[in-house]
N, C-alpha and C. Protein backbone atom coordinates (compact mmCIF):
# COMPACT_ATOMS: atom_id res chain seq x y z
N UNK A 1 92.15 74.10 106.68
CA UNK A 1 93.51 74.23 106.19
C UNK A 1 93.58 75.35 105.16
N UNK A 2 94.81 76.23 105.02
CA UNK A 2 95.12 77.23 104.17
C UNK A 2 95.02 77.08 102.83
N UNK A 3 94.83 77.68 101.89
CA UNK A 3 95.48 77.53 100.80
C UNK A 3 96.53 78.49 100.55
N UNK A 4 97.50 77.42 100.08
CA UNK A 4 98.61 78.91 99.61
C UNK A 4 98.56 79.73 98.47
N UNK A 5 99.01 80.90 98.32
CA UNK A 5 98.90 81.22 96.96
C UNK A 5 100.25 82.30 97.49
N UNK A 6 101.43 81.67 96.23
CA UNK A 6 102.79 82.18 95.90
C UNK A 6 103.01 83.14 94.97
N UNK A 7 103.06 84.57 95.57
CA UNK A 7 103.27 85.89 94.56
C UNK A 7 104.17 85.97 94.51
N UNK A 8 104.55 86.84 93.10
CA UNK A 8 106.24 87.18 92.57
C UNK A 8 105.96 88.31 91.78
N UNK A 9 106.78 89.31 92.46
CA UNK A 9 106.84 90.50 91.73
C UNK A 9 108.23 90.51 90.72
N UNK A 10 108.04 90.16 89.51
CA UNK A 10 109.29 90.00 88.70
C UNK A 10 110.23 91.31 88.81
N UNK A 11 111.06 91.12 88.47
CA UNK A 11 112.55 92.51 88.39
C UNK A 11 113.39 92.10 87.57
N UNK A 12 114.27 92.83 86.99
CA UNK A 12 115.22 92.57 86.23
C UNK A 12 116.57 92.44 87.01
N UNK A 13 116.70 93.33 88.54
CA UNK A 13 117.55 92.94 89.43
C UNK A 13 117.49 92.45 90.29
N UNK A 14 115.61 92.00 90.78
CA UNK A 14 115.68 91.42 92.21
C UNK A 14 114.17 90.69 91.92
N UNK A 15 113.65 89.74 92.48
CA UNK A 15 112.31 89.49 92.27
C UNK A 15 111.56 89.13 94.13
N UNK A 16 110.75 90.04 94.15
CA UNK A 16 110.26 89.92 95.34
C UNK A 16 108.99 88.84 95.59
N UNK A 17 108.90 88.01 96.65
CA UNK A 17 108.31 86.69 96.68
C UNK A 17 107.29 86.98 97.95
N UNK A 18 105.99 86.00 98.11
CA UNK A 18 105.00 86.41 99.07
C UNK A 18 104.19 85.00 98.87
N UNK A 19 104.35 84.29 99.91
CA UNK A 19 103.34 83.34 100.38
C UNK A 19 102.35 83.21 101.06
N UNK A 20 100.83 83.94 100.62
CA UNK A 20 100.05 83.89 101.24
C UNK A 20 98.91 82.59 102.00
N UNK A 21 98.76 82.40 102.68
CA UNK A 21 97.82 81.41 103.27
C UNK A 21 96.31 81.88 102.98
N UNK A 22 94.79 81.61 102.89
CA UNK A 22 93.78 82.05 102.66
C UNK A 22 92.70 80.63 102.92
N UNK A 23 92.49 81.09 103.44
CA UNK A 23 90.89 80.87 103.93
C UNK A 23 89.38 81.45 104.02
N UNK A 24 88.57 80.97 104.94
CA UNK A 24 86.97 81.71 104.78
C UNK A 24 87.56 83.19 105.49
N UNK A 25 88.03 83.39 105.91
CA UNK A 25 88.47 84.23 107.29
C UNK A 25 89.53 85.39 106.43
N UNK A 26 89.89 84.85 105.23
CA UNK A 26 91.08 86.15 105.25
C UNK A 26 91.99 85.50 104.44
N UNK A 27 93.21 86.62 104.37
CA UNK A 27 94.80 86.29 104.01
C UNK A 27 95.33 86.79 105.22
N UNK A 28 96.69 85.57 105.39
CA UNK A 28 97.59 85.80 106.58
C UNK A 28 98.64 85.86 105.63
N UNK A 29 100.01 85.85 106.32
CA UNK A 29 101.26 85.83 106.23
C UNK A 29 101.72 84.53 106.00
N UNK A 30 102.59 84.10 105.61
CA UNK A 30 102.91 82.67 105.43
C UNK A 30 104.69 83.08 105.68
N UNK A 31 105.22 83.84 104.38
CA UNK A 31 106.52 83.93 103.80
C UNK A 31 106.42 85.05 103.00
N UNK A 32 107.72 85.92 103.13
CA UNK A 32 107.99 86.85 101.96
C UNK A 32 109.89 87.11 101.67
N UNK A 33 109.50 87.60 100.90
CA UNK A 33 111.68 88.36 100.63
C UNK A 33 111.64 88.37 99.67
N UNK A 34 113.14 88.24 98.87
CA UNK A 34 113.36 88.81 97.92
C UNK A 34 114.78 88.03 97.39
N UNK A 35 114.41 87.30 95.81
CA UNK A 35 115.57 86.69 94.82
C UNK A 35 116.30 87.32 94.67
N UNK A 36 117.61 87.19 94.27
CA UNK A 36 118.26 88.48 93.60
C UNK A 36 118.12 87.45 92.57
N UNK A 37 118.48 88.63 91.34
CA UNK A 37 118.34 87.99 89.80
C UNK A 37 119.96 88.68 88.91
N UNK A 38 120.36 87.84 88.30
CA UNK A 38 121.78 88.00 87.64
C UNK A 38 121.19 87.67 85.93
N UNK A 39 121.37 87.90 85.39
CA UNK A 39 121.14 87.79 84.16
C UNK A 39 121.92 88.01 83.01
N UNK A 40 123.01 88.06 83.70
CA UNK A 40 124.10 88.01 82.89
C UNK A 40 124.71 86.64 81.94
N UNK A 41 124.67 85.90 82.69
CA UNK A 41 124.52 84.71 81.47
C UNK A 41 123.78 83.57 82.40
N UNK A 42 123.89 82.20 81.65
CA UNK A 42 123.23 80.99 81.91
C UNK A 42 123.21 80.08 83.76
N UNK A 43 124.28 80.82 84.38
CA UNK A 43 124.58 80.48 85.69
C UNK A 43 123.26 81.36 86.65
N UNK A 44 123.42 82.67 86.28
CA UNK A 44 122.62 83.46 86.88
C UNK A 44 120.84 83.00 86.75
N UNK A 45 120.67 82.73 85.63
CA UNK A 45 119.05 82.68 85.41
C UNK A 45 119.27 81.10 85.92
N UNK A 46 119.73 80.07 85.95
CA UNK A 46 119.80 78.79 86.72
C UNK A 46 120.03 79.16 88.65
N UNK A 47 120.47 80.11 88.97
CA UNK A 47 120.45 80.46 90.37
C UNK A 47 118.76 80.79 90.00
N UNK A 48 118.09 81.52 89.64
CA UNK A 48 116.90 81.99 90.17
C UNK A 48 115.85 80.96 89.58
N UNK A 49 116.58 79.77 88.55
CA UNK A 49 114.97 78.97 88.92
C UNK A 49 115.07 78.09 90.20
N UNK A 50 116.75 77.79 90.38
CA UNK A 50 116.61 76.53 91.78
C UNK A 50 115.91 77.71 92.77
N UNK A 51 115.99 79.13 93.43
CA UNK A 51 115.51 79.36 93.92
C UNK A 51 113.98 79.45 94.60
N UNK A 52 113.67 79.79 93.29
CA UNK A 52 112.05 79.99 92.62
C UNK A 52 111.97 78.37 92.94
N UNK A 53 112.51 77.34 92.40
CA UNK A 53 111.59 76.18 92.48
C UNK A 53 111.36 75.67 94.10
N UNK A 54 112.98 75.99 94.81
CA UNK A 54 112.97 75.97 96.25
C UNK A 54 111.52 75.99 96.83
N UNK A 55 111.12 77.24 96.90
CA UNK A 55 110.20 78.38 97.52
C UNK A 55 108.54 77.37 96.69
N UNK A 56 108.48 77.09 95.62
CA UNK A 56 107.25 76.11 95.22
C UNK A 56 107.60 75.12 96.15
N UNK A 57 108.58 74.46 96.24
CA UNK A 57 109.00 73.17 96.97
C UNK A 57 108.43 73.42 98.23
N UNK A 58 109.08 74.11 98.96
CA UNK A 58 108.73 74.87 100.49
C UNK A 58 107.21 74.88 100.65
N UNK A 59 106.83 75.65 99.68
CA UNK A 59 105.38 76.37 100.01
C UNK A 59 103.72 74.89 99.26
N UNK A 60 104.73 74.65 98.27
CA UNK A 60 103.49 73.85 97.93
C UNK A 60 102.07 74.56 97.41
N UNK A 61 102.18 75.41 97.16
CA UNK A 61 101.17 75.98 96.52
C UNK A 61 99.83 75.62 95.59
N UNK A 62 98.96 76.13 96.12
CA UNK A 62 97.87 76.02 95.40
C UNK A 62 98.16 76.75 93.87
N UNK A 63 98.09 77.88 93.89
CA UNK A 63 98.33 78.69 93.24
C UNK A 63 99.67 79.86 92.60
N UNK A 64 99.90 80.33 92.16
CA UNK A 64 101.26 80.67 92.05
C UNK A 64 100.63 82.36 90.81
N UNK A 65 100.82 83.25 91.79
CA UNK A 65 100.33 84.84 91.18
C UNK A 65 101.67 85.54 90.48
N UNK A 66 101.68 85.94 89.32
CA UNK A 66 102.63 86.45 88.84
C UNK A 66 102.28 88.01 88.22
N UNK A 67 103.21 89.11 88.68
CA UNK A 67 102.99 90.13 88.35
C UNK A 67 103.55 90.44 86.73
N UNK A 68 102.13 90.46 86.10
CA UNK A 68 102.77 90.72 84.51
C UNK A 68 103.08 92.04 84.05
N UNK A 69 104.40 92.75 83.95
CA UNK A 69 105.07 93.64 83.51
C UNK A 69 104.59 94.29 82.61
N UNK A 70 104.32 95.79 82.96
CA UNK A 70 103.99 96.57 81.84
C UNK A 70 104.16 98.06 82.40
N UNK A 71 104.79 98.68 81.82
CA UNK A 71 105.54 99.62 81.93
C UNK A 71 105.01 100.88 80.93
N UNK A 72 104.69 101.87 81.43
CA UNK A 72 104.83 103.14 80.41
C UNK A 72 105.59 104.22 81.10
N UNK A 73 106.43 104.36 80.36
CA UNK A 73 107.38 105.91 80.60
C UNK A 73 107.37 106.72 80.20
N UNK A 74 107.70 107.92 80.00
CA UNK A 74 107.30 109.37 79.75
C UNK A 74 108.81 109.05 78.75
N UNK A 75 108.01 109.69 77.59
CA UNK A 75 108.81 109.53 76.41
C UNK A 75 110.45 110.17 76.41
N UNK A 76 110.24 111.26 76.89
CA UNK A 76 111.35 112.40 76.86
C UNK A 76 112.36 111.72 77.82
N UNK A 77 111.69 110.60 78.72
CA UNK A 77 112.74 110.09 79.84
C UNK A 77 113.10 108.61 79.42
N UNK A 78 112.47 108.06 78.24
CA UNK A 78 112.54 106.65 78.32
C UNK A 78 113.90 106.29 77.39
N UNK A 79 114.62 105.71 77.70
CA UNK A 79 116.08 104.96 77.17
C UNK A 79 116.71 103.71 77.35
N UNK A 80 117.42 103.32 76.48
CA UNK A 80 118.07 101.97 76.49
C UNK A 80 117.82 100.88 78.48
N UNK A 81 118.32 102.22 79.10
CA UNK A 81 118.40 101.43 80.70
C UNK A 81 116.62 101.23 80.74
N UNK A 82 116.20 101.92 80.87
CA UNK A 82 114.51 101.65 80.99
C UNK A 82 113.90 100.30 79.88
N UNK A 83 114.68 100.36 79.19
CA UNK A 83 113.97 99.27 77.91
C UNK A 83 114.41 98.01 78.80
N UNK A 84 116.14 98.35 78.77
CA UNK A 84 117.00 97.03 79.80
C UNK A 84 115.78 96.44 80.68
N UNK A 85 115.56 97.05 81.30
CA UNK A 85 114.86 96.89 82.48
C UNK A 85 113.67 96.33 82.39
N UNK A 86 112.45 97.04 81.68
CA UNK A 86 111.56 96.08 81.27
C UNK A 86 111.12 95.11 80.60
N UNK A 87 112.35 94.95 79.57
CA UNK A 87 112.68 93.56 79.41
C UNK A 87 112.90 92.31 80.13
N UNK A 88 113.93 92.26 81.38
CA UNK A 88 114.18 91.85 81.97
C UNK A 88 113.42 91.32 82.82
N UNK A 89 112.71 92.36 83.28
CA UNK A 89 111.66 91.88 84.10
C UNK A 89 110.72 91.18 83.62
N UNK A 90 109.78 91.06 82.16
CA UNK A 90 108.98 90.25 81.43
C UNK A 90 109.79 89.14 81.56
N UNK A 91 110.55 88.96 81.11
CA UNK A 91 111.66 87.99 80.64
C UNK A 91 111.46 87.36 81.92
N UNK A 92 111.86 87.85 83.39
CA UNK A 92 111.98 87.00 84.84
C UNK A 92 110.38 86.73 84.69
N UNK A 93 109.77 87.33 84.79
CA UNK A 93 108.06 86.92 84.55
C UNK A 93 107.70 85.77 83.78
N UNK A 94 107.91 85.56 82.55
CA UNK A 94 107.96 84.53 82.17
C UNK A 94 108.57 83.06 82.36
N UNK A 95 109.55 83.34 82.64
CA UNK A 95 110.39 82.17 83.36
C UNK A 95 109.49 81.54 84.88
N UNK A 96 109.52 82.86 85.67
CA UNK A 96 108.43 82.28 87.16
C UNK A 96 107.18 81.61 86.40
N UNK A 97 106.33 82.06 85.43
CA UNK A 97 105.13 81.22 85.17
C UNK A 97 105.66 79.77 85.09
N UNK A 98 106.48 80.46 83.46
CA UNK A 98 107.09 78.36 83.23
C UNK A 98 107.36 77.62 84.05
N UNK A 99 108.00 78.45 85.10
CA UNK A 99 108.41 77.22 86.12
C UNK A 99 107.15 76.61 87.02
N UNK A 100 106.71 77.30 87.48
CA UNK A 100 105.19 77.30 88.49
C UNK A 100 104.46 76.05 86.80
N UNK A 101 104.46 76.60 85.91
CA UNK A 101 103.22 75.92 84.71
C UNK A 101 103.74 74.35 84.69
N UNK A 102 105.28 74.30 84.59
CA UNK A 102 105.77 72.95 84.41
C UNK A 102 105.68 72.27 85.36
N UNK A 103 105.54 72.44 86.93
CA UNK A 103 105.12 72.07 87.59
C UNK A 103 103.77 71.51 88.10
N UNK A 104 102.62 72.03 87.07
CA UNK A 104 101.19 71.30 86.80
C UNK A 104 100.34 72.58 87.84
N UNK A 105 101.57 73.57 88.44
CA UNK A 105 100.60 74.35 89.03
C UNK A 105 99.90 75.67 88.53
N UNK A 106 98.57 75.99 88.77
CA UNK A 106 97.69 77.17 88.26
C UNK A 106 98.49 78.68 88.14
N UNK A 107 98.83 79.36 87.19
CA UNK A 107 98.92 80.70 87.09
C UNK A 107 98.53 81.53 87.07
N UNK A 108 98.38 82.63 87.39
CA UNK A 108 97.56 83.71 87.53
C UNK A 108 98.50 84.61 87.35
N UNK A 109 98.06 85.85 86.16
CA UNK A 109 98.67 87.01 86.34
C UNK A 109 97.93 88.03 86.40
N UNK A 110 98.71 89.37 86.61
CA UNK A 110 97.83 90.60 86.32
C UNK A 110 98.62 91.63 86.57
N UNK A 111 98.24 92.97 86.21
CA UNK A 111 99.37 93.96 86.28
C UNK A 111 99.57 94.69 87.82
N UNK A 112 100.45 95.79 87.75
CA UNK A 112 100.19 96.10 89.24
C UNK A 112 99.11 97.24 89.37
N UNK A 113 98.99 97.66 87.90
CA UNK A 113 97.90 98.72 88.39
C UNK A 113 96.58 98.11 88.39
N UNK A 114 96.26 96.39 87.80
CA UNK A 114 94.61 96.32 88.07
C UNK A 114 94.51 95.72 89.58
N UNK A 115 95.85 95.33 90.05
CA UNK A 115 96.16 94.82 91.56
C UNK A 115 95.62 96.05 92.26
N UNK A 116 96.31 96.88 92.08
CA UNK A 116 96.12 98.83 93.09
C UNK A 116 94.84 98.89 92.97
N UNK A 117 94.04 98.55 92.10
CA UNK A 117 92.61 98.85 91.85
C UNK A 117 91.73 97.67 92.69
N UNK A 118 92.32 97.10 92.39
CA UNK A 118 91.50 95.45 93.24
C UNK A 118 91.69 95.97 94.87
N UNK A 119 92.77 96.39 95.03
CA UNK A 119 92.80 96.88 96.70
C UNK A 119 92.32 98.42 97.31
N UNK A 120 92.43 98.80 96.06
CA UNK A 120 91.31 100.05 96.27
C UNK A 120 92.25 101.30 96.26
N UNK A 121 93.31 101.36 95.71
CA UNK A 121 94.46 102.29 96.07
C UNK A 121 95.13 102.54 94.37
N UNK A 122 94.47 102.26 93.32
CA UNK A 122 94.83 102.86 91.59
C UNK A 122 95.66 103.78 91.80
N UNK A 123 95.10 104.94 92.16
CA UNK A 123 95.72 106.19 91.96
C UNK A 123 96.51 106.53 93.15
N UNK A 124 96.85 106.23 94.25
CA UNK A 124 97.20 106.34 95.49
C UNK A 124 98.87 105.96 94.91
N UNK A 125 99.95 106.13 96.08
CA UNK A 125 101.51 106.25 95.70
C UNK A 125 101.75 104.98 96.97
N UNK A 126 103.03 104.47 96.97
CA UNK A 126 103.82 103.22 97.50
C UNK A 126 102.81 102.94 98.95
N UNK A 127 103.11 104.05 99.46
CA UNK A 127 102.08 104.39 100.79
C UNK A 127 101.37 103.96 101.14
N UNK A 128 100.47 103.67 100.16
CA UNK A 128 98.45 103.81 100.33
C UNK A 128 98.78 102.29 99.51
N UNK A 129 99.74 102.07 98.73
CA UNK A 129 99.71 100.24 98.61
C UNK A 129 100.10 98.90 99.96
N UNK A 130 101.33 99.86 100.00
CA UNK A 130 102.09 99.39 101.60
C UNK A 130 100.66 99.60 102.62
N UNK A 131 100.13 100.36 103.34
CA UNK A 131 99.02 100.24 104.00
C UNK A 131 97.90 99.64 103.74
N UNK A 132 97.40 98.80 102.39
CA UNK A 132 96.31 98.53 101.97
C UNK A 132 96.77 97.18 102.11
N UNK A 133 97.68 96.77 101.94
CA UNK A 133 98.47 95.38 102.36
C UNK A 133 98.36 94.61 103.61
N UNK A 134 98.58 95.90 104.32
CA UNK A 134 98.97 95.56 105.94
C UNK A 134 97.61 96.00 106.61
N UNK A 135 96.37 95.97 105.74
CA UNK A 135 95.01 96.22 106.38
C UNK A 135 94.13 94.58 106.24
N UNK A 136 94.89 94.07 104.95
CA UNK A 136 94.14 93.19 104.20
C UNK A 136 95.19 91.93 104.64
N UNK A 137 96.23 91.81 105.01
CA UNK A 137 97.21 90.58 105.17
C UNK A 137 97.03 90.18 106.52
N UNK A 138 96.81 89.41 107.09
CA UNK A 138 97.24 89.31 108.56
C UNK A 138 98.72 88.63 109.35
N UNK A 139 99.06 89.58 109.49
CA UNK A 139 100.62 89.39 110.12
C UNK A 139 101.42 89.87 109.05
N UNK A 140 101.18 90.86 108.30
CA UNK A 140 102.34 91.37 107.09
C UNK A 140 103.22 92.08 108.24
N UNK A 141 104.64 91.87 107.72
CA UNK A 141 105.23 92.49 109.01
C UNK A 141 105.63 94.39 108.20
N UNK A 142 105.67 94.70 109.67
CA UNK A 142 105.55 96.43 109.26
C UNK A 142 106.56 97.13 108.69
N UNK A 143 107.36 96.03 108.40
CA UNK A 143 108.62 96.45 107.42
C UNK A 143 108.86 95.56 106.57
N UNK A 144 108.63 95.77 104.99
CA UNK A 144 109.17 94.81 104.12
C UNK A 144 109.36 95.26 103.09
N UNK A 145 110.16 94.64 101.94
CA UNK A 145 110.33 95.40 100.95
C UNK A 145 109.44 95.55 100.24
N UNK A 146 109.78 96.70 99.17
CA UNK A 146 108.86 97.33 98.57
C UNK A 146 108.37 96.04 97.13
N UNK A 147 109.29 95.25 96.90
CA UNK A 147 109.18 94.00 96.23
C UNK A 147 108.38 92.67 96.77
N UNK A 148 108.64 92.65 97.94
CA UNK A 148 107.71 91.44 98.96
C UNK A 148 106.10 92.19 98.56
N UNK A 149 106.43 93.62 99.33
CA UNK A 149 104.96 93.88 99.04
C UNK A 149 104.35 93.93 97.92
N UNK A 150 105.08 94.26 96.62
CA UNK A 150 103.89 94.30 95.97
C UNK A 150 104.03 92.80 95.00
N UNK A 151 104.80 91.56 95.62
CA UNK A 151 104.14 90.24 95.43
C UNK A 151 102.79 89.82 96.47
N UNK A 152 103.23 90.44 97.73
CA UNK A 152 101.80 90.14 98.16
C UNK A 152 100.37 90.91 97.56
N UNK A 153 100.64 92.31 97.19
CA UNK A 153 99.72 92.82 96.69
C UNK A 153 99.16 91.51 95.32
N UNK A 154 99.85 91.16 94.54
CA UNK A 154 99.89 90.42 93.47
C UNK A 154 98.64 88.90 93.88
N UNK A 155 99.17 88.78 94.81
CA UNK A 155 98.79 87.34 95.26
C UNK A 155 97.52 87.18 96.05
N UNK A 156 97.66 88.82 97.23
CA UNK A 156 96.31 89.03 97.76
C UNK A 156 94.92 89.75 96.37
N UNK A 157 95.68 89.80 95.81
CA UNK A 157 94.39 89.98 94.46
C UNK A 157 93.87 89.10 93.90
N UNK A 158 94.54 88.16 93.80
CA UNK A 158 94.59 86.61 93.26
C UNK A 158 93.51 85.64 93.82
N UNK A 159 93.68 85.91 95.36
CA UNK A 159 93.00 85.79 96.08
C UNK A 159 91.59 86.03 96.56
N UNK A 160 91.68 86.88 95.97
CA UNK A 160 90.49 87.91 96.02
C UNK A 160 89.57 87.72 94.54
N UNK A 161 90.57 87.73 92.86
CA UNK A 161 89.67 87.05 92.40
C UNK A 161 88.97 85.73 92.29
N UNK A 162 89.71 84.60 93.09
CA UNK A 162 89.61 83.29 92.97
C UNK A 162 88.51 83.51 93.62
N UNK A 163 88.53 83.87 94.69
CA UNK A 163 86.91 83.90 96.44
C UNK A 163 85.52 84.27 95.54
N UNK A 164 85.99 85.29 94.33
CA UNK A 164 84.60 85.59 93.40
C UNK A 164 84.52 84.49 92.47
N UNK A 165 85.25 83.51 91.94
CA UNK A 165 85.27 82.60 90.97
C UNK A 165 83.85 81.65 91.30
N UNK A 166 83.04 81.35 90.10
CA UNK A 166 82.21 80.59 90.19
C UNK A 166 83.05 78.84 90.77
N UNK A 167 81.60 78.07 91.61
CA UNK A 167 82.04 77.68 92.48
C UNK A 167 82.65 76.21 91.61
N UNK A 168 82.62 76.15 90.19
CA UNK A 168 83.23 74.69 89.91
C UNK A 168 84.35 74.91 89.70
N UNK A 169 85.48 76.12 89.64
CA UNK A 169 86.41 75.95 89.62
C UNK A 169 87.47 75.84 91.13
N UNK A 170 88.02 74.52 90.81
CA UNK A 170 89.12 74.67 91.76
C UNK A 170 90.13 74.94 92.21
N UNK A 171 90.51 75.00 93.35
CA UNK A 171 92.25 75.42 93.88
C UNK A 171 93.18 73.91 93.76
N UNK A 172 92.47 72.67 93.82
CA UNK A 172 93.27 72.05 94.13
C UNK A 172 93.92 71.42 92.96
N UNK A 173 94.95 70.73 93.09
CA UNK A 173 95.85 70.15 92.12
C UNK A 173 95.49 68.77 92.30
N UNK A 174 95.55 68.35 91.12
CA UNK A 174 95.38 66.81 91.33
C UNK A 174 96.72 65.94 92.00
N UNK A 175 96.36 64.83 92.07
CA UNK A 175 97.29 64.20 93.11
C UNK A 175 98.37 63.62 92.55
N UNK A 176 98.19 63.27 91.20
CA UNK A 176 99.56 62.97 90.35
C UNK A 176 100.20 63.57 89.65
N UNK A 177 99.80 65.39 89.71
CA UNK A 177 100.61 66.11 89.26
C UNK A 177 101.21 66.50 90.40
N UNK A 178 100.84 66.74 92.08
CA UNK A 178 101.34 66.72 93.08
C UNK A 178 102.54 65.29 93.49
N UNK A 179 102.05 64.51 93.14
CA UNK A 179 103.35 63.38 93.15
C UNK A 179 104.44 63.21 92.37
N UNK A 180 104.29 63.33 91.10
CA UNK A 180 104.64 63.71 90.08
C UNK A 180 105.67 64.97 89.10
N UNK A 181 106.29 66.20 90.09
CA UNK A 181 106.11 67.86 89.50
C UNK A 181 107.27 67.28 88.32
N UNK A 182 106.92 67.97 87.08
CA UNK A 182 108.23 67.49 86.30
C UNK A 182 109.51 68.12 86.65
């Protein structure tokens, strides 16, 4: 049987989602797309946790990979909209952990550039991530957004560090926090 592990690439306007399956054999495809996120007041960030919790509900996850936000911009270009923005996105980042954490399930984060590095593509552009995806996923479909992908990138790393994890730690959840999610 699979284990799942549920990536989320946070956004300040959209958050892209990736349910990977994993086994001895690999990562497949499970689920991917994309939240939209409103953040304009208290209605909007309540649309994206029922969503977000949906998609835990759905997927059941072992694990739950979150892309932690970090941003550097070239000074001469960086302004209020760029700040907007990476705020926002920490901000949706944090919220996906809490929700996944209150639920009793495991978090995992990491940025996207030690992800690019874990897949072998650091310095490489959208391209050489999008293809390193669809070498390493089985059944990623050959069109997805650029947000799906790099939650799967997120999640297939996750994946990848858990498979090196010494062997007493586990994937599984206990059974009364699985009966139980608060």
């Amino acid at each position: 049987m699979d284990t799942i592990v549920l990536g989320f690439d946070p956004g300040a306007a959209r958050v892209g989602w990736a349910a990977l399956g994993a086994d001895a054999r690999g990562a497949r495809h499970v689920g991917s797309g994309v939240l939209p996120v409103d953040l304009a007041g208290d209605s909007g960030l309540d649309a994206l946790r029922a969503a977000a919790g949906a998609l835990l509900s759905r997927y059941r996850p072992a694990l739950v990979a979150v892309e932690r936000v970090v941003r550097v911009f070239p000074r001469p270009r960086f302004g209020p909209a760029m700040a907007s923005e990476l705020c926002g996105a920490s901000w949706v980042g944090a919220e996906l952990a809490g929700l996944a954490a209150a639920r009793g399930l495991i978090v995992r984060t990491a940025t996207l550039q030690a992800v690019r590095s874990t897949l072998g593509c650091a310095r490489a552009g959208d391209a050489a991530l999008a293809a390193a995806v669809r070498a390493r996923v089985v059944g990623w479909p050959a069109r997805s957004s650029e947000h799906a992908r790099d939650a799967a990138a997120v999640a297939w790393s996750t994946i990848r560090e858990e498979a090196s994890a010494p062997a007493s730690q586990s994937w599984v959840m206990s059974a009364e926090l699985d009966r139980n999610p608060p």
